[in-house]
PDB file of N, CA and C in Angstrom:
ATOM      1  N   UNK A   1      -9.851   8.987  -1.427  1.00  0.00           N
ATOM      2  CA  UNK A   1     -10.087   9.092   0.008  1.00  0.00           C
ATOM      3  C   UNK A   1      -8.996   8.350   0.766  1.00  0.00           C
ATOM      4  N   UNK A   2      -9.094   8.555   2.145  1.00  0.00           N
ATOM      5  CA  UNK A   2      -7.531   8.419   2.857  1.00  0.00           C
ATOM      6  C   UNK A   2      -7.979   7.716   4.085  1.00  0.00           C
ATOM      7  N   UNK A   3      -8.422   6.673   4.179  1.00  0.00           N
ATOM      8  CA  UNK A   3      -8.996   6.286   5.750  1.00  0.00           C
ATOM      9  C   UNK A   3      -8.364   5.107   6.488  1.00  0.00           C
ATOM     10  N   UNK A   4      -8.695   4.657   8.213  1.00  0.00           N
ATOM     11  CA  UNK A   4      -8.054   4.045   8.159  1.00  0.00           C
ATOM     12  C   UNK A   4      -8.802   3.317   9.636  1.00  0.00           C
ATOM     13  N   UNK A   5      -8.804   2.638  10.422  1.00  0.00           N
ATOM     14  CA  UNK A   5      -9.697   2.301  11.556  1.00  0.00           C
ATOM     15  C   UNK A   5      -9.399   2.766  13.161  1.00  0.00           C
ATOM     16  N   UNK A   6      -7.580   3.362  12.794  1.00  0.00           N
ATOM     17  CA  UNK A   6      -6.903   3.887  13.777  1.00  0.00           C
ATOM     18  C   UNK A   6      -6.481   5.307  13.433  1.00  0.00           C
ATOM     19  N   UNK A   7      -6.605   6.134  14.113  1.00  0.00           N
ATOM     20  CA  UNK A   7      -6.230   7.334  14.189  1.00  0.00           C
ATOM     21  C   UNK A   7      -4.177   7.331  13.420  1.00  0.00           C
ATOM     22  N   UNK A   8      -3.801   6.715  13.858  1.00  0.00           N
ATOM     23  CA  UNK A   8      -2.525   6.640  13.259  1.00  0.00           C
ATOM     24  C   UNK A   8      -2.886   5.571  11.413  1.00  0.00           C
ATOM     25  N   UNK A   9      -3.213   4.769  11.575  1.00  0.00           N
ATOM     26  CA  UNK A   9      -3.743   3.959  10.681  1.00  0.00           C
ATOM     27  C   UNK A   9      -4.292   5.235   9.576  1.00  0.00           C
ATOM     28  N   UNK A  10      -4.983   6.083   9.491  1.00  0.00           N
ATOM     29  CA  UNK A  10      -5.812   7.365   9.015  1.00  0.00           C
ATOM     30  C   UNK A  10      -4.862   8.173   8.566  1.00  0.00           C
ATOM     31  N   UNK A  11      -3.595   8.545   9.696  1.00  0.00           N
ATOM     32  CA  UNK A  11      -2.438   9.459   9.312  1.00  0.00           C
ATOM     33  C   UNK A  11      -1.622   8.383   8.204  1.00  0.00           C
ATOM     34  N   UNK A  12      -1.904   7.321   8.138  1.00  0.00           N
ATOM     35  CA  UNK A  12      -0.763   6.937   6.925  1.00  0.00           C
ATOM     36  C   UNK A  12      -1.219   6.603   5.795  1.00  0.00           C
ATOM     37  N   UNK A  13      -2.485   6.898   5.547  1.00  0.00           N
ATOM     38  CA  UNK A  13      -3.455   6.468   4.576  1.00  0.00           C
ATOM     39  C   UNK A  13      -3.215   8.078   3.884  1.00  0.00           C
ATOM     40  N   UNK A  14      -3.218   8.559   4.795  1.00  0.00           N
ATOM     41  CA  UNK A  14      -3.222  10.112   4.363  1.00  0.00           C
ATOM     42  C   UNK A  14      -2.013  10.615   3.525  1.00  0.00           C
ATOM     43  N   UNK A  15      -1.028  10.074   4.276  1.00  0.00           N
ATOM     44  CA  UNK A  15       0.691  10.390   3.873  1.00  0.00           C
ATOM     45  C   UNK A  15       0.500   9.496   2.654  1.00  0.00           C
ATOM     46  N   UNK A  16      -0.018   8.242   2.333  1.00  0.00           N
ATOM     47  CA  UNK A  16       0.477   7.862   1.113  1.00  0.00           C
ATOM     48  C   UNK A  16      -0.409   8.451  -0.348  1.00  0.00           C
ATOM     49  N   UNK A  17      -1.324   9.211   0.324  1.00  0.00           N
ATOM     50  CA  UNK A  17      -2.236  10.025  -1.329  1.00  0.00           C
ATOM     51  C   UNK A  17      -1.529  11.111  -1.320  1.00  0.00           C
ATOM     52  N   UNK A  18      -0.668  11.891  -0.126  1.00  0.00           N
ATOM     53  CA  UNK A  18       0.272  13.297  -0.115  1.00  0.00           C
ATOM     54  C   UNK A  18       1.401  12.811  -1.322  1.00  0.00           C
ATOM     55  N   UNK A  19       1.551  11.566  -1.177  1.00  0.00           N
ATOM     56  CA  UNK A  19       2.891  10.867  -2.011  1.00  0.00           C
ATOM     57  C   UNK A  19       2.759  11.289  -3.656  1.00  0.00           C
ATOM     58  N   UNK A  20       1.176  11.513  -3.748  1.00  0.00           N
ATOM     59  CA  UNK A  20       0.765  11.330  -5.251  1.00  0.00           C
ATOM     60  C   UNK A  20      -0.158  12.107  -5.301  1.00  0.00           C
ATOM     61  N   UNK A  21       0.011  13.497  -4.971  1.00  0.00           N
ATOM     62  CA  UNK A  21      -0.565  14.253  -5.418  1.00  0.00           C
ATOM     63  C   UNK A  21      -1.791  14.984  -6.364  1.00  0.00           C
ATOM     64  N   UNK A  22      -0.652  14.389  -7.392  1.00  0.00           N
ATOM     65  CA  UNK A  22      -1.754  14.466  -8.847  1.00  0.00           C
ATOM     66  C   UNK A  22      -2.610  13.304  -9.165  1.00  0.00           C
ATOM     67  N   UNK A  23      -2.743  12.393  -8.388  1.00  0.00           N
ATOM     68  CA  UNK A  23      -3.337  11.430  -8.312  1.00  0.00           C
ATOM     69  C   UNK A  23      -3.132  10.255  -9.950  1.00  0.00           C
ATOM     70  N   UNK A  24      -1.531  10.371 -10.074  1.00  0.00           N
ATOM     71  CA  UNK A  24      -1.161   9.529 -10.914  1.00  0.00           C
ATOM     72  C   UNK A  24      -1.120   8.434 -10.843  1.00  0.00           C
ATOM     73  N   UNK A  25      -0.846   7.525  -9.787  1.00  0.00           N
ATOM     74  CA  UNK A  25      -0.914   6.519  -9.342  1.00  0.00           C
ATOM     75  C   UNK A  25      -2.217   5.884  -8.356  1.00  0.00           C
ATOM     76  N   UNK A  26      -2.110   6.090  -7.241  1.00  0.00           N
ATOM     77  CA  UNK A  26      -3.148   5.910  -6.627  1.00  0.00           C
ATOM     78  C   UNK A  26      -4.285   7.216  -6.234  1.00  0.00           C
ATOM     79  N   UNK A  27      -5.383   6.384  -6.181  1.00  0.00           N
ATOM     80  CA  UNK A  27      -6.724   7.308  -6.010  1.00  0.00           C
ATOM     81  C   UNK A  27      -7.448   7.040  -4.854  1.00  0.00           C
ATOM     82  N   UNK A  28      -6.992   5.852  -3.969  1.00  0.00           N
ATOM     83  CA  UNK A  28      -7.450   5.892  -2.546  1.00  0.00           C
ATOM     84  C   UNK A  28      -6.691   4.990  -1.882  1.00  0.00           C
ATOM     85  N   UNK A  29      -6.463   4.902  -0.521  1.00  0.00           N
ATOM     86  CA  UNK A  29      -5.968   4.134   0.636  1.00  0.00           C
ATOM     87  C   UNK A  29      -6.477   4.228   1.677  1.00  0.00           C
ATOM     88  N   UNK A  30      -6.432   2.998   2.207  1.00  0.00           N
ATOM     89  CA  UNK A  30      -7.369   2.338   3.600  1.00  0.00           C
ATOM     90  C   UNK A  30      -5.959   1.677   3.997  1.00  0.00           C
ATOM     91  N   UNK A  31      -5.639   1.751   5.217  1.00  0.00           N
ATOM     92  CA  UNK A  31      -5.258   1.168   6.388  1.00  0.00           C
ATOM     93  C   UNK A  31      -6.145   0.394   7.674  1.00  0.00           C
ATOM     94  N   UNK A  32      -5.812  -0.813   7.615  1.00  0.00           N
ATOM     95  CA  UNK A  32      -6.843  -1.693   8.450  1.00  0.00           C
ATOM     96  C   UNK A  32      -5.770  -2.634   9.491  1.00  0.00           C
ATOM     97  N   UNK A  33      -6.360  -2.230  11.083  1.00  0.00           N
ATOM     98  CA  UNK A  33      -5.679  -2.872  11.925  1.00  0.00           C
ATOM     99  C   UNK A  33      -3.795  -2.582  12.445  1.00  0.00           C
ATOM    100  N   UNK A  34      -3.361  -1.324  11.611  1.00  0.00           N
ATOM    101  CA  UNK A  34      -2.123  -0.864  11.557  1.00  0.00           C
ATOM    102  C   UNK A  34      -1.277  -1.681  10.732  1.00  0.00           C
ATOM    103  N   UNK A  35      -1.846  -2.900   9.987  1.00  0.00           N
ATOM    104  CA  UNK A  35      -0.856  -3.993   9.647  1.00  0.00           C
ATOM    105  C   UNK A  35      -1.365  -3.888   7.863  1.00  0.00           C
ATOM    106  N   UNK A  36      -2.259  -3.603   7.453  1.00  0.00           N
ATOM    107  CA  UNK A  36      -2.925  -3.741   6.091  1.00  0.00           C
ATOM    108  C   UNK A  36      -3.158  -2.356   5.441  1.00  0.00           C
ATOM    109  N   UNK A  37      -2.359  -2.387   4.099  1.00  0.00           N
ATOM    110  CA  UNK A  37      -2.618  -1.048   3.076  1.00  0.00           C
ATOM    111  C   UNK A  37      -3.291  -1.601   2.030  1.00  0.00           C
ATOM    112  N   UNK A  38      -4.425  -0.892   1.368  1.00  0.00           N
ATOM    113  CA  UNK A  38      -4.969  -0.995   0.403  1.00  0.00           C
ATOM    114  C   UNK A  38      -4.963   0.030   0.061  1.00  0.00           C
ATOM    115  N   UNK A  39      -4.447   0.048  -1.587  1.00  0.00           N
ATOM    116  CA  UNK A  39      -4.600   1.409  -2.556  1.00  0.00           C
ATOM    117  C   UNK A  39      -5.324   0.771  -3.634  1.00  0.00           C
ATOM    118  N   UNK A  40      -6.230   1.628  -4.238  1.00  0.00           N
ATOM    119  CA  UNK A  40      -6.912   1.677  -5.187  1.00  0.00           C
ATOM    120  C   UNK A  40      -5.674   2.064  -6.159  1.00  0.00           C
ATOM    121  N   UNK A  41      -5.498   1.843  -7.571  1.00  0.00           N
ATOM    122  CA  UNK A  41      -4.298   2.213  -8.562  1.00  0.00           C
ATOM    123  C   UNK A  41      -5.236   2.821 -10.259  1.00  0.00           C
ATOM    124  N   UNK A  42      -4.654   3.264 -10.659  1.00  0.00           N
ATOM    125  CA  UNK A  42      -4.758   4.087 -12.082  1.00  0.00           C
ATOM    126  C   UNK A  42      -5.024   2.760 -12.933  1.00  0.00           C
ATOM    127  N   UNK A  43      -5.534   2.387 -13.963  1.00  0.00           N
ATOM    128  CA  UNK A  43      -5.300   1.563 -14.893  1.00  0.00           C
ATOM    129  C   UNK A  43      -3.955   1.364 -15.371  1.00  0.00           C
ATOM    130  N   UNK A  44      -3.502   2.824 -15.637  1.00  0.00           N
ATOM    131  CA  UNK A  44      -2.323   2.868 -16.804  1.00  0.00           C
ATOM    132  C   UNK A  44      -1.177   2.678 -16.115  1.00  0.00           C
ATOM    133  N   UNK A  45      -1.092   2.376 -14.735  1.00  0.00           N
ATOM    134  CA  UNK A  45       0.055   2.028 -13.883  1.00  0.00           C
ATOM    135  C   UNK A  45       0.877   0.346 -14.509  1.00  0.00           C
ATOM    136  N   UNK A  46       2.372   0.307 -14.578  1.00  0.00           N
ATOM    137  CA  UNK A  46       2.751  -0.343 -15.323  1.00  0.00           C
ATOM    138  C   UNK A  46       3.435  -1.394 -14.394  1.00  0.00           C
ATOM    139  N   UNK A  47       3.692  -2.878 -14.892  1.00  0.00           N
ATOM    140  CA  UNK A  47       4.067  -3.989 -13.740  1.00  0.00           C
ATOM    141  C   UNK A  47       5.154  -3.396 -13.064  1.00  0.00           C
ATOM    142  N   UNK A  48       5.644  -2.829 -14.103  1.00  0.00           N
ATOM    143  CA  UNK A  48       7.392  -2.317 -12.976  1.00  0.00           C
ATOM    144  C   UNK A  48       7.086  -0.941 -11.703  1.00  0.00           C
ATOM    145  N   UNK A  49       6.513  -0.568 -12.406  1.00  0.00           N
ATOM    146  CA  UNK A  49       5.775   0.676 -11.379  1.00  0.00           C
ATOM    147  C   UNK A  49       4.934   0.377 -10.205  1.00  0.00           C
ATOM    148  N   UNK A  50       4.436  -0.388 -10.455  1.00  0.00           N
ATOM    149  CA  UNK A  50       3.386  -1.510  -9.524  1.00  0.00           C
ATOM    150  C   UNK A  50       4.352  -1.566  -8.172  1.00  0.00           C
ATOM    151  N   UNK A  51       5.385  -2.802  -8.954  1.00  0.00           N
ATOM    152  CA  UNK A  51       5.880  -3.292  -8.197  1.00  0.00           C
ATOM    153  C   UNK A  51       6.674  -2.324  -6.866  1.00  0.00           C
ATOM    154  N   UNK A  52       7.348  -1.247  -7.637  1.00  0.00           N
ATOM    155  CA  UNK A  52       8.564  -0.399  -7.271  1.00  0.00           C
ATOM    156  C   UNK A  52       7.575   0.211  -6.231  1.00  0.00           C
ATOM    157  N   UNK A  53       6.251   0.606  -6.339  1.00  0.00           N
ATOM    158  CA  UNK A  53       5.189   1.516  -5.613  1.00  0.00           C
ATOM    159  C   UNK A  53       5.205   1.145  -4.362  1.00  0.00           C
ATOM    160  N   UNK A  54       4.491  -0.726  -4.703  1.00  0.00           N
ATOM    161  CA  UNK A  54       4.060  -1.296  -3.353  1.00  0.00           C
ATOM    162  C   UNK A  54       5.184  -1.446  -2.153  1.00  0.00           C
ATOM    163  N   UNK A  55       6.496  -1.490  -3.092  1.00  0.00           N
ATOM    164  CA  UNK A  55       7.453  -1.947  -2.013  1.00  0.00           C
ATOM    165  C   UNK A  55       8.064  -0.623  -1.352  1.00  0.00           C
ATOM    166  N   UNK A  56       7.662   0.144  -1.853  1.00  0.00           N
ATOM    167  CA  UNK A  56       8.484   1.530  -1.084  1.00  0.00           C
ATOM    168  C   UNK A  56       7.310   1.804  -0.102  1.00  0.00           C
ATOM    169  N   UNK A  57       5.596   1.967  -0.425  1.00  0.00           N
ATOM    170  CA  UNK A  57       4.924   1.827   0.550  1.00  0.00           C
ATOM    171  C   UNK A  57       5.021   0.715   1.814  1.00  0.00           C
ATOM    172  N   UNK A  58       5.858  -0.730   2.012  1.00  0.00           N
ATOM    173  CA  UNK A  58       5.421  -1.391   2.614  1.00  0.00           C
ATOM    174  C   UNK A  58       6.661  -1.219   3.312  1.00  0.00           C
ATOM    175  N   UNK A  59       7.908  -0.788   2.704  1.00  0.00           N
ATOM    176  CA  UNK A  59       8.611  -0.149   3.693  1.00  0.00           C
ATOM    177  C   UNK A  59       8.872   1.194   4.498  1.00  0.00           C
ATOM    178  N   UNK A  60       8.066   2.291   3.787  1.00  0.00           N
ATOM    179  CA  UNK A  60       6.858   3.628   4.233  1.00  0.00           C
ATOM    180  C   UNK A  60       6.345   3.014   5.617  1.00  0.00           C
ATOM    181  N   UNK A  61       5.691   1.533   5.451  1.00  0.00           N
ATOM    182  CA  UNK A  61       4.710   1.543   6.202  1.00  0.00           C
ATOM    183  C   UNK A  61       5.225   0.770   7.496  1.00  0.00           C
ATOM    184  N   UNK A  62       6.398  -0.217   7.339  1.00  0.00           N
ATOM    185  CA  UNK A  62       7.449  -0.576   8.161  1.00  0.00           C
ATOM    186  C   UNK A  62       8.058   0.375   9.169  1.00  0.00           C
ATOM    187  N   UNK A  63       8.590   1.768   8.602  1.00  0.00           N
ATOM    188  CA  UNK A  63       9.142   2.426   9.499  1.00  0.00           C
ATOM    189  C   UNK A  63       7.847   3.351  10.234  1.00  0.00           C
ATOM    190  N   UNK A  64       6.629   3.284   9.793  1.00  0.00           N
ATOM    191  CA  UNK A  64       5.336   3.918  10.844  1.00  0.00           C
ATOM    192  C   UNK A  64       5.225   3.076  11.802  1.00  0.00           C
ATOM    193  N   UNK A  65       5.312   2.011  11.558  1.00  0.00           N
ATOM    194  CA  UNK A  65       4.177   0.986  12.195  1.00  0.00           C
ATOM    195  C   UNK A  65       5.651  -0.518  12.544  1.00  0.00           C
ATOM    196  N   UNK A  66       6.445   0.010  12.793  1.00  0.00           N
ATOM    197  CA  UNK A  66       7.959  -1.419  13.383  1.00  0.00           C
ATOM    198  C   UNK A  66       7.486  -2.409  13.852  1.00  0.00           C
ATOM    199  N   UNK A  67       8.414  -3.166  13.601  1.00  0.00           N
ATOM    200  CA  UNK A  67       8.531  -4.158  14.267  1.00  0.00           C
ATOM    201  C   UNK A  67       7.110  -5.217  14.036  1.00  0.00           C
ATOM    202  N   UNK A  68       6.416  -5.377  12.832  1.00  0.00           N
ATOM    203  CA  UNK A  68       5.157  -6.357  12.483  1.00  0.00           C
ATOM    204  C   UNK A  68       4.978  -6.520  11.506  1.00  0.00           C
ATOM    205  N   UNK A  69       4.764  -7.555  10.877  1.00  0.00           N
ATOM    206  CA  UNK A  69       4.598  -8.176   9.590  1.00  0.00           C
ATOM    207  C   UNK A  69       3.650  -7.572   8.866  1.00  0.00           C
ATOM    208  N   UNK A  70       3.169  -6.885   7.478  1.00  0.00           N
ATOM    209  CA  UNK A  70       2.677  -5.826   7.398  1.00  0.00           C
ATOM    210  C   UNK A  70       2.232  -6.356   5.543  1.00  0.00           C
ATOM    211  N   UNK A  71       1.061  -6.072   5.408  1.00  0.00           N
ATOM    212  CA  UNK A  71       0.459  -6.701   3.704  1.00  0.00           C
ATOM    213  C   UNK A  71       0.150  -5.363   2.726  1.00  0.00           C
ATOM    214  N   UNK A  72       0.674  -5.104   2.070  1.00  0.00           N
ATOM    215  CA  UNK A  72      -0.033  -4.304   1.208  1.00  0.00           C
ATOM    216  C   UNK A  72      -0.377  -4.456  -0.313  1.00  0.00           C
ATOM    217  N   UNK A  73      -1.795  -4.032  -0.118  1.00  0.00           N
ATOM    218  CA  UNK A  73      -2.206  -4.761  -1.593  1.00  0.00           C
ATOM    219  C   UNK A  73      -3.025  -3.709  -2.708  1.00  0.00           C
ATOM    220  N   UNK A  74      -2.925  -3.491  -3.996  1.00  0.00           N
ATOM    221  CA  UNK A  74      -3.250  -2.908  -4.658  1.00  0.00           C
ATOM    222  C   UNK A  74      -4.394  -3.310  -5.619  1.00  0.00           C
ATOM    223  N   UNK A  75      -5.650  -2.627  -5.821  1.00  0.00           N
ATOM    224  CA  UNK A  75      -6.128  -3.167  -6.123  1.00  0.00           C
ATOM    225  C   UNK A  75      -7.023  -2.322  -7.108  1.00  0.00           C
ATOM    226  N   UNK A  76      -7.435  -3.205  -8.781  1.00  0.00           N
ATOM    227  CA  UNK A  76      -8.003  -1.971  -9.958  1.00  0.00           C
ATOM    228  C   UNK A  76      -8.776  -1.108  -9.574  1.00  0.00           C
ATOM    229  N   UNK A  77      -9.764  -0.378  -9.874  1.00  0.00           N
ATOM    230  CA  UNK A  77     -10.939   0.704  -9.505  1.00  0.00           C
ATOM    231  C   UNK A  77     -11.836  -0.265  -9.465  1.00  0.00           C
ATOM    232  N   UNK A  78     -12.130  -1.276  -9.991  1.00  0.00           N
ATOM    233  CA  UNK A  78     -13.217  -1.995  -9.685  1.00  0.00           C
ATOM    234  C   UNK A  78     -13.516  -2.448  -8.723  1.00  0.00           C
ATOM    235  N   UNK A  79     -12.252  -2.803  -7.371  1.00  0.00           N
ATOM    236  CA  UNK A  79     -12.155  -3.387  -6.507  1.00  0.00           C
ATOM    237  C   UNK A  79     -11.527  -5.062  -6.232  1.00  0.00           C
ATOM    238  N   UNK A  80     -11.267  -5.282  -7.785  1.00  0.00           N
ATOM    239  CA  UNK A  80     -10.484  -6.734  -7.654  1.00  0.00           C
ATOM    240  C   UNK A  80      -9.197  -6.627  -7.085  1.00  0.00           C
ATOM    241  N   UNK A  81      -8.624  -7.584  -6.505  1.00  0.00           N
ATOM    242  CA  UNK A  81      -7.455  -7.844  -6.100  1.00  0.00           C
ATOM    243  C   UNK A  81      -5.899  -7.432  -7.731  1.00  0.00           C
ATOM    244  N   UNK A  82      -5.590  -6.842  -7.454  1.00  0.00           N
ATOM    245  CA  UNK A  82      -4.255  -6.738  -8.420  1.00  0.00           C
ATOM    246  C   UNK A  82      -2.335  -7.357  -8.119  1.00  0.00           C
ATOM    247  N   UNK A  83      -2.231  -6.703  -6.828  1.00  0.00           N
ATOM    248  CA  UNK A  83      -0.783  -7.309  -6.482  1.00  0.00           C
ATOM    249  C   UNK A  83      -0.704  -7.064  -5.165  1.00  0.00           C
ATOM    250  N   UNK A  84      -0.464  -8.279  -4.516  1.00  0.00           N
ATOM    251  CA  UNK A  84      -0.319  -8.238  -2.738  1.00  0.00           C
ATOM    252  C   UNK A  84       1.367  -7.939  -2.810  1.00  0.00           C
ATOM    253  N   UNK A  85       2.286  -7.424  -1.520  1.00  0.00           N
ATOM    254  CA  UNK A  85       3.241  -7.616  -0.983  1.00  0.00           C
ATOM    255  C   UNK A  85       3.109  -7.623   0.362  1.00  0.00           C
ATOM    256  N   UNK A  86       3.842  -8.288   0.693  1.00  0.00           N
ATOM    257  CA  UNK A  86       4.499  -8.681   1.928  1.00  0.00           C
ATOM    258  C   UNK A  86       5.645  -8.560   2.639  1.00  0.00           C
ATOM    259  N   UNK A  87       5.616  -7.967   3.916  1.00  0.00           N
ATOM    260  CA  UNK A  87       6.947  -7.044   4.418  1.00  0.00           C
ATOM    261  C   UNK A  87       6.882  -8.245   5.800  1.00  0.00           C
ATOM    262  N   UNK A  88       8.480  -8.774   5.820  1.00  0.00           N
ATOM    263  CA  UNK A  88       8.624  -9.475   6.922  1.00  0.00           C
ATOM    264  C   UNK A  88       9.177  -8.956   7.834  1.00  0.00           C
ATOM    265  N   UNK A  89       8.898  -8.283   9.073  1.00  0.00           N
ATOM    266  CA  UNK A  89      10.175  -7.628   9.605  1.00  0.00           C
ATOM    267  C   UNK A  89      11.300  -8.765   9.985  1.00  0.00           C
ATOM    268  N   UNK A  90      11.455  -9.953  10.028  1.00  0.00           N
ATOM    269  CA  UNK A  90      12.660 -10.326  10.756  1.00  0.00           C
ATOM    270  C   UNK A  90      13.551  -9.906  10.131  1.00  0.00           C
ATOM    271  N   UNK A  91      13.665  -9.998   8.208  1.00  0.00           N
ATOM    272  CA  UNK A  91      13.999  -9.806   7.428  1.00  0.00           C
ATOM    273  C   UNK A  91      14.480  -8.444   6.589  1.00  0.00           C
ATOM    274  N   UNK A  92      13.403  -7.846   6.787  1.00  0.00           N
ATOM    275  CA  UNK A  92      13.071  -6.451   6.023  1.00  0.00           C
ATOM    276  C   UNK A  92      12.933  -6.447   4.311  1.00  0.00           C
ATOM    277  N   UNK A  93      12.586  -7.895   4.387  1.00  0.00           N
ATOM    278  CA  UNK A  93      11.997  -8.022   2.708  1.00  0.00           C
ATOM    279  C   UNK A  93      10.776  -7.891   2.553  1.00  0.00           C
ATOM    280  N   UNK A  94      10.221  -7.495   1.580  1.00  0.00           N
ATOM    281  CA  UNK A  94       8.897  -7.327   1.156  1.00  0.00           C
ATOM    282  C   UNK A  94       9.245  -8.297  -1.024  1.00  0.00           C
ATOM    283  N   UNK A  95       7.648  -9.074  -0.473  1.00  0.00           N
ATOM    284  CA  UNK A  95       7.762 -10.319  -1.354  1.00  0.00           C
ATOM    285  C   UNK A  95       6.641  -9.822  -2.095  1.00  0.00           C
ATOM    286  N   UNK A  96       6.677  -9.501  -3.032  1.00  0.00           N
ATOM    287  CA  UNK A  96       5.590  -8.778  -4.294  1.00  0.00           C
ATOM    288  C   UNK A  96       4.996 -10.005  -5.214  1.00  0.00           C
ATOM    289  N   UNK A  97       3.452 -10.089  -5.200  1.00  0.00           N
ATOM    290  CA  UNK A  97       3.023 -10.845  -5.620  1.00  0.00           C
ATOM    291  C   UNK A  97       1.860 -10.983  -6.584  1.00  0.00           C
ATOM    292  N   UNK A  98       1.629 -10.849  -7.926  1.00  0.00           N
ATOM    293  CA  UNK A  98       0.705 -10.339  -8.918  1.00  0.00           C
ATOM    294  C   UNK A  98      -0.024 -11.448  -8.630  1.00  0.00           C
ATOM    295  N   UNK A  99      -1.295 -10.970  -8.658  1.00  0.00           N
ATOM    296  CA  UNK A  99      -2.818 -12.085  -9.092  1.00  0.00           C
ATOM    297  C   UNK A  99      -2.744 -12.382 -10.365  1.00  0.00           C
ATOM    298  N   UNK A 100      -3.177 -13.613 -10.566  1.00  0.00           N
ATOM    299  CA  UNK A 100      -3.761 -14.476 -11.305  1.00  0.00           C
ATOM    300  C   UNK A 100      -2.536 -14.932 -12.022  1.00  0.00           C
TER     301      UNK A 100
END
């Protein structure tokens, strides 16, 4: 599922399950407040893949949504936390960060 609390927020939740089609990677996204992505992820998704995912989404989500500091976090089917990143705009880095 593809949702989001803003009508634009909704359109980018949407664009990032269009990304993945076959639903290889992710199996849902929520956008919250225009600033927060949450994807649900596959088990079999791998640290390097993880990583490479979140950061192309958080700069995906940089050029929707400019100019604001922006979190996106991935998280197992169970609903635990898996890997936050963080997109700074002053910068345009995004800082990838595994739990536990």
């Amino acid at each position: 599922t593809a949702t989001g609390d803003t009508e634009a927020g909704a359109a980018f939740a949407r664009w990032v399950l269009e990304q993945d089609p076959q639903r290889q990677y992710i199996t849902d996204a929520v956008v919250r407040d225009e600033q927060a992505l949450g994807v649900k992820v596959q088990p079999n998704i791998t640290r390097g893949e993880l990583q490479n995912l979140l950061t192309a989404l958080a700069e995906g989500m940089a050029r929707t949504f400019p100019g604001r500091p922006l979190q996106v976090t991935a998280f197992y089917q169970s609903g635990d936390r898996l890997v936050e990143a963080d997109y700074d705009p002053r910068s345009g880095r995004v800082d990838v960060r595994f739990a536990g």
